[in-house]
C-alpha atoms as a PDB file:
ATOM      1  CA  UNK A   1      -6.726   9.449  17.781  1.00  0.00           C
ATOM      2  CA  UNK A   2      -4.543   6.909  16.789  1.00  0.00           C
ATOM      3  CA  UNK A   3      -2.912   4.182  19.422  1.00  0.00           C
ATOM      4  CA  UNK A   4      -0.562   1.278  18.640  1.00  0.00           C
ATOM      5  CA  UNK A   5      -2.200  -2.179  19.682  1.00  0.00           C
ATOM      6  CA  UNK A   6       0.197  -4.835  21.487  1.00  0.00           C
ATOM      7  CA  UNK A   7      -0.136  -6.889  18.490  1.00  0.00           C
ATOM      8  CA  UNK A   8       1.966  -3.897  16.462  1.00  0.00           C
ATOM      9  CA  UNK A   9      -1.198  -2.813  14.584  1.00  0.00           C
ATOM     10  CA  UNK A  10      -3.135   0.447  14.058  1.00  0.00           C
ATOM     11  CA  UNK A  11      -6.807  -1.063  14.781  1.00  0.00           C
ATOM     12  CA  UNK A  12      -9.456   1.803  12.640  1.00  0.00           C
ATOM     13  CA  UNK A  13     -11.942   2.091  10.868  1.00  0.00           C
ATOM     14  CA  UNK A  14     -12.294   2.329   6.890  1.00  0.00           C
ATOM     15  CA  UNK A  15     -14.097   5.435   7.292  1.00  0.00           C
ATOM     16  CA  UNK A  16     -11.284   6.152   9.733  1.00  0.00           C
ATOM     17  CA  UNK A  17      -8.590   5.249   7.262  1.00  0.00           C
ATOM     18  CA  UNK A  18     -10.050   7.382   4.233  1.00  0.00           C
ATOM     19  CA  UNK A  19     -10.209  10.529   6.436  1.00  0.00           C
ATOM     20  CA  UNK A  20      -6.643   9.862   7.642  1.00  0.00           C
ATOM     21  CA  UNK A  21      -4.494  12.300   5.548  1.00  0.00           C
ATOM     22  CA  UNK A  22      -1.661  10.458   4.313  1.00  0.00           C
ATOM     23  CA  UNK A  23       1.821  11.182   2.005  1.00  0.00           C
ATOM     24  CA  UNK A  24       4.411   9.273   0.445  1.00  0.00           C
ATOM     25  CA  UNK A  25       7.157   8.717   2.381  1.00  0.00           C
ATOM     26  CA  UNK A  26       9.590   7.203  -0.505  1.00  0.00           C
ATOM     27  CA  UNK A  27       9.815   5.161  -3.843  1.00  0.00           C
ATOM     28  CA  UNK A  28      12.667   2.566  -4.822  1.00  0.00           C
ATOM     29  CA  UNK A  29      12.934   0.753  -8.013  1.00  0.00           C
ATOM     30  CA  UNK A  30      14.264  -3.223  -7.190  1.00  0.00           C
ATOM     31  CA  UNK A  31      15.666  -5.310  -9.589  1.00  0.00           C
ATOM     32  CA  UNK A  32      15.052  -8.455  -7.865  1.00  0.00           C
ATOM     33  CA  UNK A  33      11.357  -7.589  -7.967  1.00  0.00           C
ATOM     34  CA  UNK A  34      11.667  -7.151 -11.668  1.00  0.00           C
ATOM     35  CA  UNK A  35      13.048 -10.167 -12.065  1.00  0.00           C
ATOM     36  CA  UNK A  36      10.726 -12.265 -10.280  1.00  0.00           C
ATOM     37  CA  UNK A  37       7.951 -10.636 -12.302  1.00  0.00           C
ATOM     38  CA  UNK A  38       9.744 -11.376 -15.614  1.00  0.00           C
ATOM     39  CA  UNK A  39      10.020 -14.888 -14.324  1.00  0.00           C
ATOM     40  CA  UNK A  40       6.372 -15.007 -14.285  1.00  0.00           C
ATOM     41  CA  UNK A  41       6.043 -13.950 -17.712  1.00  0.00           C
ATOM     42  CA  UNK A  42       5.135 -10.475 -17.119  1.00  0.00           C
ATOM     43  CA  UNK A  43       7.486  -8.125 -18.953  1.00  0.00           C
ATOM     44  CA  UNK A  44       8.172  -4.626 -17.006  1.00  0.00           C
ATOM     45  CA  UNK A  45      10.410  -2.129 -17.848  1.00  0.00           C
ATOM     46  CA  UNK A  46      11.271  -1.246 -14.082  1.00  0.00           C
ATOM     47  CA  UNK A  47       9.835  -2.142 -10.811  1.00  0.00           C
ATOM     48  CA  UNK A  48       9.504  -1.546  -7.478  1.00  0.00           C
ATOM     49  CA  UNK A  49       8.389  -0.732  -3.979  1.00  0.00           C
ATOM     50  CA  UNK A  50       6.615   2.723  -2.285  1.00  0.00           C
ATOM     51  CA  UNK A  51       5.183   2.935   1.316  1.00  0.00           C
ATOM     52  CA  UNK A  52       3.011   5.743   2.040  1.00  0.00           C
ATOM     53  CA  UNK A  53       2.501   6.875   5.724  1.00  0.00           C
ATOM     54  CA  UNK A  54      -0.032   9.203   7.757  1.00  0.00           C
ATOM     55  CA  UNK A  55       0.603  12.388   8.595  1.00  0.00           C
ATOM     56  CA  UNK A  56       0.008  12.002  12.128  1.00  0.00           C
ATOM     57  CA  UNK A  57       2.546  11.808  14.470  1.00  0.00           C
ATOM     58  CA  UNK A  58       2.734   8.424  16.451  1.00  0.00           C
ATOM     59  CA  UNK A  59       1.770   5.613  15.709  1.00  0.00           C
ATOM     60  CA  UNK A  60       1.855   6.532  11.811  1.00  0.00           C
ATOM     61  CA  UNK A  61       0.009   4.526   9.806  1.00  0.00           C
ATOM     62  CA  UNK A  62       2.519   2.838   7.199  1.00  0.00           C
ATOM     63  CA  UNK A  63       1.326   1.595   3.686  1.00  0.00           C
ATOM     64  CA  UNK A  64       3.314   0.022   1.303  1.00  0.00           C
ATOM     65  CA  UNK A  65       3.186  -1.973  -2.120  1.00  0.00           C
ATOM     66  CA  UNK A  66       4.712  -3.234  -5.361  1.00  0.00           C
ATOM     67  CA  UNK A  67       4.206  -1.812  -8.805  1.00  0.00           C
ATOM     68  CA  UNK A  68       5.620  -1.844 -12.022  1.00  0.00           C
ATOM     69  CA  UNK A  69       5.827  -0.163 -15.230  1.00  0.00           C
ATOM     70  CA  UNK A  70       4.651  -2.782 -18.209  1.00  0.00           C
ATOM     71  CA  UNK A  71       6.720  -2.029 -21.243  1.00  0.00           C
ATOM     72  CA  UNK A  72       4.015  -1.414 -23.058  1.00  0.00           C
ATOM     73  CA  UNK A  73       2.634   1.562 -21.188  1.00  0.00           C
ATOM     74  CA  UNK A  74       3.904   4.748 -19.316  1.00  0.00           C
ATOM     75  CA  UNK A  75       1.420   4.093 -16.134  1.00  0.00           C
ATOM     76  CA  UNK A  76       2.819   2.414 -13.422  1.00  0.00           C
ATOM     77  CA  UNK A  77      -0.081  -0.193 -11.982  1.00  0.00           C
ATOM     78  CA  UNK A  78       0.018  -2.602  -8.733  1.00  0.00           C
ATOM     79  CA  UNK A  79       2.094  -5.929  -9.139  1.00  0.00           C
ATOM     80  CA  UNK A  80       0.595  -9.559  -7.547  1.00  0.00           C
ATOM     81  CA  UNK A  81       1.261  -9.687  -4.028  1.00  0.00           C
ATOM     82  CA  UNK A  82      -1.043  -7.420  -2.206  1.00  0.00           C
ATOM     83  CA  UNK A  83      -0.546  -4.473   0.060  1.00  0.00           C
ATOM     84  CA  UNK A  84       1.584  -4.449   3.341  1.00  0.00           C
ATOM     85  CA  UNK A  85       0.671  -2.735   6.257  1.00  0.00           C
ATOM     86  CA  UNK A  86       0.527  -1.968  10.456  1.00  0.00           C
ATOM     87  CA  UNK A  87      -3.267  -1.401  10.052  1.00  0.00           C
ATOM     88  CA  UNK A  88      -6.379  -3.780  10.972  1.00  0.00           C
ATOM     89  CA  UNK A  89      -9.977  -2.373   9.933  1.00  0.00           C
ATOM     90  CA  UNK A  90     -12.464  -3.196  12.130  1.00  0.00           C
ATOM     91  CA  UNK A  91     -16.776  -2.625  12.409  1.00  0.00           C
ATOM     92  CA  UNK A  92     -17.970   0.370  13.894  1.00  0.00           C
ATOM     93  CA  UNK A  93     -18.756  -1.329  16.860  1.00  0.00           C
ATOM     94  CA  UNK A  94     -15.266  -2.269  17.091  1.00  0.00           C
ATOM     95  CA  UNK A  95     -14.569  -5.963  16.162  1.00  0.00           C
ATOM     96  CA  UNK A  96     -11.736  -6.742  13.648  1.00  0.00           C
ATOM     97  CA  UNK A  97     -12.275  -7.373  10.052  1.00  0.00           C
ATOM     98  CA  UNK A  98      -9.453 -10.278   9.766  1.00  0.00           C
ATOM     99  CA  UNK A  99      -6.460 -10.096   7.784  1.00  0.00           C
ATOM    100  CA  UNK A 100      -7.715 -11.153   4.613  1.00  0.00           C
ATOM    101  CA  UNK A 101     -10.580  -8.486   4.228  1.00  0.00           C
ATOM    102  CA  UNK A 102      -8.277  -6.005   5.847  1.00  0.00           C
ATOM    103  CA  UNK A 103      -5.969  -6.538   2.382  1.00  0.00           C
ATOM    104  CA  UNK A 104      -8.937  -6.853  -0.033  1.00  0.00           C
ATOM    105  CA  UNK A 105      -9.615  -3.055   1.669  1.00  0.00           C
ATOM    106  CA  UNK A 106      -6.281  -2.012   2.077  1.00  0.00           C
ATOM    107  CA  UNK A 107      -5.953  -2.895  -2.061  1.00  0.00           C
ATOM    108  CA  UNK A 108      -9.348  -1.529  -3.082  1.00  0.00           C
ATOM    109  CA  UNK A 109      -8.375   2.308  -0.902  1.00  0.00           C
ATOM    110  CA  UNK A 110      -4.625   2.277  -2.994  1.00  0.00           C
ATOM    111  CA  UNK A 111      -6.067   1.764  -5.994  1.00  0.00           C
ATOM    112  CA  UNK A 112      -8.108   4.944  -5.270  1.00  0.00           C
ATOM    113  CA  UNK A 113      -4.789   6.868  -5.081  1.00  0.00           C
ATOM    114  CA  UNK A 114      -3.179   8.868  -7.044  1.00  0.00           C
ATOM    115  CA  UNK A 115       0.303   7.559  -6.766  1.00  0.00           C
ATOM    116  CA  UNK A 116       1.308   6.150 -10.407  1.00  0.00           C
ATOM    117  CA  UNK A 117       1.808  10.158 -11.051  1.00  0.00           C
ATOM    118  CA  UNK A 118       4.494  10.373  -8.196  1.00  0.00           C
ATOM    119  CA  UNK A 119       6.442   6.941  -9.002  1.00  0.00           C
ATOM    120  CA  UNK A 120       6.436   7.802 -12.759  1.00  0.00           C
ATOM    121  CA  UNK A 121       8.860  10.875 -11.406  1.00  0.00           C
ATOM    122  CA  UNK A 122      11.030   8.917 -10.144  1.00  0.00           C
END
């Protein structure tokens, strides 16, 4: 069971997190995104954001990140910056993992979805 922390976080495990069923909640394409990515001398054809939530009801878990489609190929992929969230991970026996190894997680389980399919349609 899921419970809302008073810090605003969903405190699980990873174990926890990859048995969590979760959906995509919605996809938007932003310009200003695509611009800050061309200022950095990457050249996308569209970008954007997505957030991804658990199908549990309260507290859902809420996942979101940046992408964009390189001109060069049809496959969206991940763009620098990292993954937001309201999750912590944590050991089994219950201590937090920190922010930072929460993100290097959090990036590692997104790029073991299958979500470039859905944002392509859109």
């Amino acid at each position: 069971m899921l419970a809302l922390a008073p810090d605003g976080l969903i405190r699980l495990t990873f174990a926890d997190l990859c048995s969590t069923p979760i959906k995509q909640l919605m996809v938007w394409q932003d310009t200003d995104l695509l611009n800050e990515l061309k200022d950095w001398g990457i050249k996308p054809s569209i970008a954007g954001f997505c957030e991804w939530v658990s199908e549990t009801t309260a507290p859902q878990i809420s996942i979101g990140w940046a992408w964009f489609l390189p001109s060069t190929t049809e496959r969206p992929i991940l763009a620098p910056g990292g993954v937001s969230s309201n999750v912590m991970l944590r050991t089994q026996t219950g201590y937090d993992l920190g922010s930072q190894k929460t993100a290097e997680l959090l990036l590692a389980w997104v790029t073991g979805l299958e979500w470039q399919g859905l944002i392509a349609r859109h």
